[in-house]
Every structure is written in C-alpha cells, then in structure tokens.
N, C-alpha and C. Protein backbone atom coordinates (compact mmCIF):
# COMPACT_ATOMS: atom_id res chain seq x y z
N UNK A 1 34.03 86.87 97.39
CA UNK A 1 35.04 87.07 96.37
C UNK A 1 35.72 85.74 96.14
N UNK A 2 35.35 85.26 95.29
CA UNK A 2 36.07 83.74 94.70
C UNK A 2 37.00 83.85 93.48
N UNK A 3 37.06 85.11 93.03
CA UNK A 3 37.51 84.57 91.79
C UNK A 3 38.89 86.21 91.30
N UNK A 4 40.14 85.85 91.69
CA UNK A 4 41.35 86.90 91.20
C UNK A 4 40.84 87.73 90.34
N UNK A 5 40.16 87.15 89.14
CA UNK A 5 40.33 87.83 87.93
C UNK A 5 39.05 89.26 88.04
N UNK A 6 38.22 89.24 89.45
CA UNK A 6 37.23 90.32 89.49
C UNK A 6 38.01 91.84 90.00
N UNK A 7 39.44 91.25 90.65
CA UNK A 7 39.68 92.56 90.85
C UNK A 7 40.43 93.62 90.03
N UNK A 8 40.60 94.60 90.50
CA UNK A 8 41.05 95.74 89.71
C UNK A 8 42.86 95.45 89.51
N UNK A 9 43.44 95.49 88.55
CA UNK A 9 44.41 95.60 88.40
C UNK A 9 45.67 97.02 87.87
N UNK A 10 46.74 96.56 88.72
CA UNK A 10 47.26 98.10 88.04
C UNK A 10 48.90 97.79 88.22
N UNK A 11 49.61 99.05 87.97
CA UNK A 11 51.24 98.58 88.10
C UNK A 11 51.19 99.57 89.26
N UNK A 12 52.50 99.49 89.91
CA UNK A 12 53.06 100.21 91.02
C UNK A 12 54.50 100.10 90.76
N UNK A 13 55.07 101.07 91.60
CA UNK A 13 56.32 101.39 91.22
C UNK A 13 57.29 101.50 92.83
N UNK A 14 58.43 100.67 92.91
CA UNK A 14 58.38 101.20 94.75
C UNK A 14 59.68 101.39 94.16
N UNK A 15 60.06 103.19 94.55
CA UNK A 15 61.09 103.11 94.86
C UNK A 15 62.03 103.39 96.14
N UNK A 16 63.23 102.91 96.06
CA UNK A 16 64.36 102.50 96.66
C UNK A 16 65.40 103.73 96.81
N UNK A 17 66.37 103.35 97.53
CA UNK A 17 67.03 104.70 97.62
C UNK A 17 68.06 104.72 96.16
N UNK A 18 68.09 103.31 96.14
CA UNK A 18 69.36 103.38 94.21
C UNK A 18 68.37 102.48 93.30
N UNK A 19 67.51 101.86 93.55
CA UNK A 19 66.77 101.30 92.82
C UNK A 19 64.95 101.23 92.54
N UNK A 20 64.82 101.50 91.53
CA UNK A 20 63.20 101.50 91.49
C UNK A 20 62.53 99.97 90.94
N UNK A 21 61.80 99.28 91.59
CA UNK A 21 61.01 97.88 91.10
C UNK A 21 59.96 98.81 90.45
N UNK A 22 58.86 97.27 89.51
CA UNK A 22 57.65 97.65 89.30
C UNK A 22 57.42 96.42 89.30
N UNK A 23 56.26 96.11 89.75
CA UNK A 23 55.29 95.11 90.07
C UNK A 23 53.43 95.46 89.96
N UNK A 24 53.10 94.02 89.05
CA UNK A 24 51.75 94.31 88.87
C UNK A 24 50.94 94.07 90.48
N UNK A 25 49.95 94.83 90.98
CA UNK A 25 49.08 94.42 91.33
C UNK A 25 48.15 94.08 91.20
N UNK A 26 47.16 93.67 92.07
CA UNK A 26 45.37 92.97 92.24
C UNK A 26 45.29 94.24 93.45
N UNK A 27 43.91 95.13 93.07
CA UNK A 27 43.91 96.16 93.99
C UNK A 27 42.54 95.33 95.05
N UNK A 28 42.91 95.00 96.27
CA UNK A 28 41.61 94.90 97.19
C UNK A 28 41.00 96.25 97.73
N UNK A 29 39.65 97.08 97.63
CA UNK A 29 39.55 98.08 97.77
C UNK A 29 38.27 97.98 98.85
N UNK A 30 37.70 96.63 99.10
CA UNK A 30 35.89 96.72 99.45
C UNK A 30 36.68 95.93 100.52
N UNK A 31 35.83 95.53 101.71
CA UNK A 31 35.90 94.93 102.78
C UNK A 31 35.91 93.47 102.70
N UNK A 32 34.90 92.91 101.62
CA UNK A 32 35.41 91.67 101.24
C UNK A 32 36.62 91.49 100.56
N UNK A 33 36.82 92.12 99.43
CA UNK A 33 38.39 91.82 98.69
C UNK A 33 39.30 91.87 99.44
N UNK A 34 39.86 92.88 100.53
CA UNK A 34 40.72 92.71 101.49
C UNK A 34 40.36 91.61 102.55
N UNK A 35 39.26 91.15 102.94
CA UNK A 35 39.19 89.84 103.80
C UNK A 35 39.46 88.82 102.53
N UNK A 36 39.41 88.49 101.74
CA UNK A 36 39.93 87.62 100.85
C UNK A 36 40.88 87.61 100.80
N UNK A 37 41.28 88.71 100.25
CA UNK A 37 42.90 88.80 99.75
C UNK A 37 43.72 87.28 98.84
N UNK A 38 44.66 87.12 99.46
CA UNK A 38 45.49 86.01 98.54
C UNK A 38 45.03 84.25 98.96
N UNK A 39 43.86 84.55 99.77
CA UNK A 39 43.38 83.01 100.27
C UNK A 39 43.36 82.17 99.05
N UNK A 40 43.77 80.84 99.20
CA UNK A 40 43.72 79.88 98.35
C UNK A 40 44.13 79.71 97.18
N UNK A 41 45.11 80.52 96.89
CA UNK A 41 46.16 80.85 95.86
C UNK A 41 46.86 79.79 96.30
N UNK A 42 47.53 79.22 95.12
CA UNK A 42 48.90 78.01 95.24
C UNK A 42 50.62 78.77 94.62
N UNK A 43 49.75 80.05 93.83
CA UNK A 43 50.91 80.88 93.25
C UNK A 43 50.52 82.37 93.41
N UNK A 44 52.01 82.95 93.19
CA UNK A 44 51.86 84.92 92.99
C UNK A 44 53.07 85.06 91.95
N UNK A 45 53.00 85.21 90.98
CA UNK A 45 54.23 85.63 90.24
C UNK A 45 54.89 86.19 90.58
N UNK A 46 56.34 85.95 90.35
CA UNK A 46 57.45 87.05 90.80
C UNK A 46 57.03 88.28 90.98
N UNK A 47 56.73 88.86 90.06
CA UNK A 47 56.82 90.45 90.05
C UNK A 47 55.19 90.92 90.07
N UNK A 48 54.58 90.34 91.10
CA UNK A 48 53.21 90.54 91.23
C UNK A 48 53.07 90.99 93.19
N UNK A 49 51.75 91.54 93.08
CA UNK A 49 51.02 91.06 94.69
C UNK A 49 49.98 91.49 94.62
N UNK A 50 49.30 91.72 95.84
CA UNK A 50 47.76 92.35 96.66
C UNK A 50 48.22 93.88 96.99
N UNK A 51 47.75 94.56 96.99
CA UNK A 51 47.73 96.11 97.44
C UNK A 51 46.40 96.20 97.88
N UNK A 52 46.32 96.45 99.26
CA UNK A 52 45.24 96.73 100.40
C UNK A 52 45.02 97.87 100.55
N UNK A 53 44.34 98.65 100.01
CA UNK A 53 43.77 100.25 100.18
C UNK A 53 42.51 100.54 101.21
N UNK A 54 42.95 101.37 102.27
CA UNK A 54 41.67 101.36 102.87
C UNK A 54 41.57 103.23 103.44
N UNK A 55 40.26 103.37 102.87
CA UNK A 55 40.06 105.09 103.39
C UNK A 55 40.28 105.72 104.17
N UNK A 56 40.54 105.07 105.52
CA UNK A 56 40.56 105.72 106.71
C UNK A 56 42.63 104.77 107.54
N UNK A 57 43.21 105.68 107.97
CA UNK A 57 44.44 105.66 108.68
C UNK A 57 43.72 103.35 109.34
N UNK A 58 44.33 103.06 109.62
CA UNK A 58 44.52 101.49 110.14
C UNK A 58 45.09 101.40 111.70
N UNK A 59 44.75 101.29 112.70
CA UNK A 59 45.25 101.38 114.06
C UNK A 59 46.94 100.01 113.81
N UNK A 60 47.95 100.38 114.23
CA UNK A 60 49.19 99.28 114.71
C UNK A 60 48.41 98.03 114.92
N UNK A 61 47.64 98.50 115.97
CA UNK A 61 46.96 96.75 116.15
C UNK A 61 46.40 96.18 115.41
N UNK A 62 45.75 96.67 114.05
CA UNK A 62 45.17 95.90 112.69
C UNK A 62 46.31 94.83 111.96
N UNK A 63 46.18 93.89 111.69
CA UNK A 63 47.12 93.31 110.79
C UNK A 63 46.20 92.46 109.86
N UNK A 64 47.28 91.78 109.33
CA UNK A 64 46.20 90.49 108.48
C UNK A 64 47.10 89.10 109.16
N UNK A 65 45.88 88.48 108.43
CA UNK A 65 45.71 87.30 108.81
C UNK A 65 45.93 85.86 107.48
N UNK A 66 46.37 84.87 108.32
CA UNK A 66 46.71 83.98 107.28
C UNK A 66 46.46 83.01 106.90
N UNK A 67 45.03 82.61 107.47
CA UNK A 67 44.45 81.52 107.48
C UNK A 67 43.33 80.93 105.73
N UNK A 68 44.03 80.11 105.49
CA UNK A 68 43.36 79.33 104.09
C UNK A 68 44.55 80.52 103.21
N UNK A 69 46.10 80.99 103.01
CA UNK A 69 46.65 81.34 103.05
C UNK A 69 48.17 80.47 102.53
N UNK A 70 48.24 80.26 101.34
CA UNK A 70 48.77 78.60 100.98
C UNK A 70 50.32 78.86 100.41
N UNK A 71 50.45 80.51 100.48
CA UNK A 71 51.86 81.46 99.95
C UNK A 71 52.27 81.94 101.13
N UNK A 72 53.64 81.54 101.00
CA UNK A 72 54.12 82.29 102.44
C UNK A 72 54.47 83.86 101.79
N UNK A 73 54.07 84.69 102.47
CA UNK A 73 53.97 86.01 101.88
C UNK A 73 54.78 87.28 102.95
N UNK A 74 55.57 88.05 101.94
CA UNK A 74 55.63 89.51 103.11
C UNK A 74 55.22 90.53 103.09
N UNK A 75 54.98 91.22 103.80
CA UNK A 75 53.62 92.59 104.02
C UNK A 75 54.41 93.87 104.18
N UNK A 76 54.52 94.83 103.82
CA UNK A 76 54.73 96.01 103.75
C UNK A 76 53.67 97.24 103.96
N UNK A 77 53.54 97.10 105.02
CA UNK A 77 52.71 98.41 105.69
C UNK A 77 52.76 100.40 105.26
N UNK A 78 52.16 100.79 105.02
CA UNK A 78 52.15 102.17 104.10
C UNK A 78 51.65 102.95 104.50
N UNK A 79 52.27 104.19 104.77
CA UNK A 79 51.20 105.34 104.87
C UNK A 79 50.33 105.87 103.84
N UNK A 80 49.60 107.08 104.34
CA UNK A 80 48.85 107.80 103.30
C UNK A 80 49.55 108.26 101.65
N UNK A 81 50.63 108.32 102.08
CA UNK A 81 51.94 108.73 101.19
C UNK A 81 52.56 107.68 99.97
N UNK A 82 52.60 106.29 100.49
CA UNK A 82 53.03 105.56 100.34
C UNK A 82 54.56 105.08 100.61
N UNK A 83 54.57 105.85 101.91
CA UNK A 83 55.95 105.11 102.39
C UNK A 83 55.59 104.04 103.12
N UNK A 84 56.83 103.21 103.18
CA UNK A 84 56.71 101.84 104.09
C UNK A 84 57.24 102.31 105.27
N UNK A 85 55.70 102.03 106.20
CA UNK A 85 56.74 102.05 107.79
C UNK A 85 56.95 100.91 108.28
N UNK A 86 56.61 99.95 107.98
CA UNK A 86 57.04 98.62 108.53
C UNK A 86 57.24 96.78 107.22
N UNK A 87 57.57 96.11 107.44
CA UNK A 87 57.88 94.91 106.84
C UNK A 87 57.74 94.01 107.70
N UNK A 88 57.16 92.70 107.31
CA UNK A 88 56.89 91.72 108.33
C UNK A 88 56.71 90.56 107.26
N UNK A 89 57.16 89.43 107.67
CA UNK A 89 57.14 88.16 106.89
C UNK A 89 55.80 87.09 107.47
N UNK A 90 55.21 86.53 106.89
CA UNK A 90 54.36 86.15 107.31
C UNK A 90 54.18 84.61 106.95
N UNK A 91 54.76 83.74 107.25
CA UNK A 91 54.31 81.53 106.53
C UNK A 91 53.37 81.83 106.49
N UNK A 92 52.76 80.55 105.34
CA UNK A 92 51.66 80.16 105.31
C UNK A 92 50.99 79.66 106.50
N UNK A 93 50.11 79.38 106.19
CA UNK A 93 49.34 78.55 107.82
C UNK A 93 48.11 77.06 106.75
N UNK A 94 48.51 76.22 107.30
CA UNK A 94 48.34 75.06 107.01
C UNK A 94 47.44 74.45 107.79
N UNK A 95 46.85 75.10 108.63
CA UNK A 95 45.92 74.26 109.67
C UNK A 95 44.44 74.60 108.84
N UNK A 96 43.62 73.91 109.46
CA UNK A 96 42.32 73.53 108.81
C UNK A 96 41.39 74.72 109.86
N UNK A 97 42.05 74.74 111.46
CA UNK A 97 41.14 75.68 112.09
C UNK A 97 41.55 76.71 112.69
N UNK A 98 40.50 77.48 112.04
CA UNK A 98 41.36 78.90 112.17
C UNK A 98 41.94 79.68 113.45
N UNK A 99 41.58 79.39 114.20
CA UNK A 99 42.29 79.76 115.49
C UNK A 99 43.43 79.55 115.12
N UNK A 100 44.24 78.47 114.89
CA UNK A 100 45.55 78.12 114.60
C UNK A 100 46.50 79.23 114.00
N UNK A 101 46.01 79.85 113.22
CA UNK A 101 46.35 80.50 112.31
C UNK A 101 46.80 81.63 113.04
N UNK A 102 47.92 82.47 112.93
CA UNK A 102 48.06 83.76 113.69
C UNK A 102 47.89 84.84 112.81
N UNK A 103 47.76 85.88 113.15
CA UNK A 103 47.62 87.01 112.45
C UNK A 103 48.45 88.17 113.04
N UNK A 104 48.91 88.76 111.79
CA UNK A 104 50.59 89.61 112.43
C UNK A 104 50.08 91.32 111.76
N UNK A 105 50.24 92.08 113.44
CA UNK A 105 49.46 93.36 113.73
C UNK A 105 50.84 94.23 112.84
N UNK A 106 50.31 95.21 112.34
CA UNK A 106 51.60 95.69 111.65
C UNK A 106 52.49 96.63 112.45
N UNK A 107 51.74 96.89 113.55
CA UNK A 107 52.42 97.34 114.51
C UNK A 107 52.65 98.54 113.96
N UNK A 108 52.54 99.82 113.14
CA UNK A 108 52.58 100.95 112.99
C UNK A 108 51.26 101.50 112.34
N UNK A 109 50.81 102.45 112.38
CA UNK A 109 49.37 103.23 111.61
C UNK A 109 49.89 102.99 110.47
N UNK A 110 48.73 102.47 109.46
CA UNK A 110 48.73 102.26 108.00
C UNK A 110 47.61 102.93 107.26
N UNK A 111 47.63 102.88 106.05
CA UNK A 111 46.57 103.21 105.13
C UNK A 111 46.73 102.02 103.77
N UNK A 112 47.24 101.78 103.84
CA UNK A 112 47.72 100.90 102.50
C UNK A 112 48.35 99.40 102.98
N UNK A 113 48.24 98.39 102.36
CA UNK A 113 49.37 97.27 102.23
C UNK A 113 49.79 96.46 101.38
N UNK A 114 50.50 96.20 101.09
CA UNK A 114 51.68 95.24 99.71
C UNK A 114 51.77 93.92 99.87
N UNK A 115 51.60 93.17 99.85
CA UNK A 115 51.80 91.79 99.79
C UNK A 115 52.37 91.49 98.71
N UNK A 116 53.77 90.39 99.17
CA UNK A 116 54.22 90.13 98.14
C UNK A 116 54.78 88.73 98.38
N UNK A 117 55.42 87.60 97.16
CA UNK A 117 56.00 86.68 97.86
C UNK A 117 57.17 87.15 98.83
N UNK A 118 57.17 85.86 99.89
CA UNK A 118 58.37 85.82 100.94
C UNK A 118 59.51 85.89 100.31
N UNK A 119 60.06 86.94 100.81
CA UNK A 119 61.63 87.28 100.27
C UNK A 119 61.77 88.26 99.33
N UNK A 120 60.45 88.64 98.82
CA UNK A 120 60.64 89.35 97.45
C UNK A 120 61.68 90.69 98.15
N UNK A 121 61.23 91.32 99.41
CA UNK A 121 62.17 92.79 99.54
C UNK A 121 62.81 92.47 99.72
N UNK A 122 63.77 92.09 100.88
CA UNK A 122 64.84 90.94 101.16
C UNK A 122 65.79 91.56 99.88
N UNK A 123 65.39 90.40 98.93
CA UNK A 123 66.50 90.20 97.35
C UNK A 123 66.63 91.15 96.86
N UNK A 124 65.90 92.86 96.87
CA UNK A 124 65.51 93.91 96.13
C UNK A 124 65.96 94.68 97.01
N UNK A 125 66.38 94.42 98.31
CA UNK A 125 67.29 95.47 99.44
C UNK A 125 65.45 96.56 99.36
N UNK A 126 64.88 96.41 99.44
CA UNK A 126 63.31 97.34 99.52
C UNK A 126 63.20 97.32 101.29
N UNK A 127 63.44 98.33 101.47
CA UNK A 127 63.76 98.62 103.39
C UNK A 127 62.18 100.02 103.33
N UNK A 128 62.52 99.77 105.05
CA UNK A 128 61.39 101.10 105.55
C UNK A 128 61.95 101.96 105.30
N UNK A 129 60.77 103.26 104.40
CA UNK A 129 61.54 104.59 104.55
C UNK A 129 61.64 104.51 102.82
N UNK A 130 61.41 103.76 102.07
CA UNK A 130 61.25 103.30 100.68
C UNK A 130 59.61 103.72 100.18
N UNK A 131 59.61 103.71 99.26
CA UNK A 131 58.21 104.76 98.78
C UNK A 131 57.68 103.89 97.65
N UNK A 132 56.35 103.48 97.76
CA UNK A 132 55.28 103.02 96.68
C UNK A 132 54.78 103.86 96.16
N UNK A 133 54.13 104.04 94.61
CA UNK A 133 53.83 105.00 93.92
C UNK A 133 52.03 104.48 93.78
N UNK A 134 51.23 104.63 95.21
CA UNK A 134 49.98 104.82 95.10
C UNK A 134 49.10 104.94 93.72
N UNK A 135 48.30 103.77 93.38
CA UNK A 135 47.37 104.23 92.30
C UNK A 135 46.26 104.81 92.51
C-alpha cells in the first residue's frame, strides 16, 4: 500500500457528552492497509484520520506501532460499539531502525482504532466512554 488515495474513505461522527465532532476518514480494512496506516505522511488535516477496522475483538496487548511514522499522532481504541475505551498519545519516531521505534499496546480489547493528530481530543475534551459512529 503506497499510495492514501487507494483507500476507502468516509465521515464519522464521535460524539461527546455536550459535543459532537465530525471528521473525515481513510478506512484501513485489509492487513496491509492497517500495517501501513499513516507511514510516511508529512501531514493529516485537522479534521481528518485512519480508522482501523478489524473483524475479530484485538487482545490489550495489540497496539500499533510507529516506525517510518513522521506525525506525532493519538489513538483512540474502540469497541465493537464504537465506544472509546482507551486514548494514548503516540511521537513520531525518527529513527531509521526499527527496533528503535516503540509500539504502544492499547492496553484494553479493541475492535476498531482512530488515529488522529496529537492533541486533536485533548482540544475537543473527546474522553473514554465517548462514542464513534462506526461506518
């Protein structure tokens, strides 16, 4: 997967307990698009991200990883439902070998994940327990 413009795109909607966002996504749905994901991007628009869909529940110990990874990005972990059970901020990683690079476990069962720029929930008060509107 080399190239943004192959994946599926769609809107999502997360809401908040007083406020609802919408943000476009890039849907990763295949095993490569989610091992790709946002590698080698220099930008994500404000009101954009990655949404990681995967068929089967995600063990806590799965996370992603950030290597060739050039946006410092934050991750929002999801159930089947699309609630967020967890948030985690993630830097870029700048090293050339990948060992270097850490990769951050989401630490709760997932089915879904959000990537977005660093800070985006933060500024939007978007906490766990907040609900994505699954496409």
């Amino acid at each position: 997967m080399s190239s943004a413009g192959a994946l599926e795109r769609d809107n999502v909607v997360i809401e908040g307990k007083e406020e609802t966002h919408r943000l476009v996504v890039e849907i990763a749905r295949t095993a490569q698009e989610r091992s790709f994901g946002l590698m080698e991007r220099d930008h994500l628009a404000e009101e954009a991200g990655m949404l990681f869909i995967y068929e089967e529940e995600q063990s806590p110990s799965s996370g992603f990883w950030m290597y060739r990874t050039r946006i410092p990005l934050d991750i929002a972990f999801l159930d089947k439902n699309g609630e967020i059970r967890a948030i985690h901020s993630m830097p870029s990683c700048k090293s050339e070998q990948a060992a270097r690079c850490p990769s951050y476990p989401a630490q709760v069962p997932f089915q879904a994940a959000l990537e977005v720029n660093a800070g985006y929930f933060d500024a939007r008060g978007i906490k766990v327990g907040d609900r994505l509107t699954l496409p």
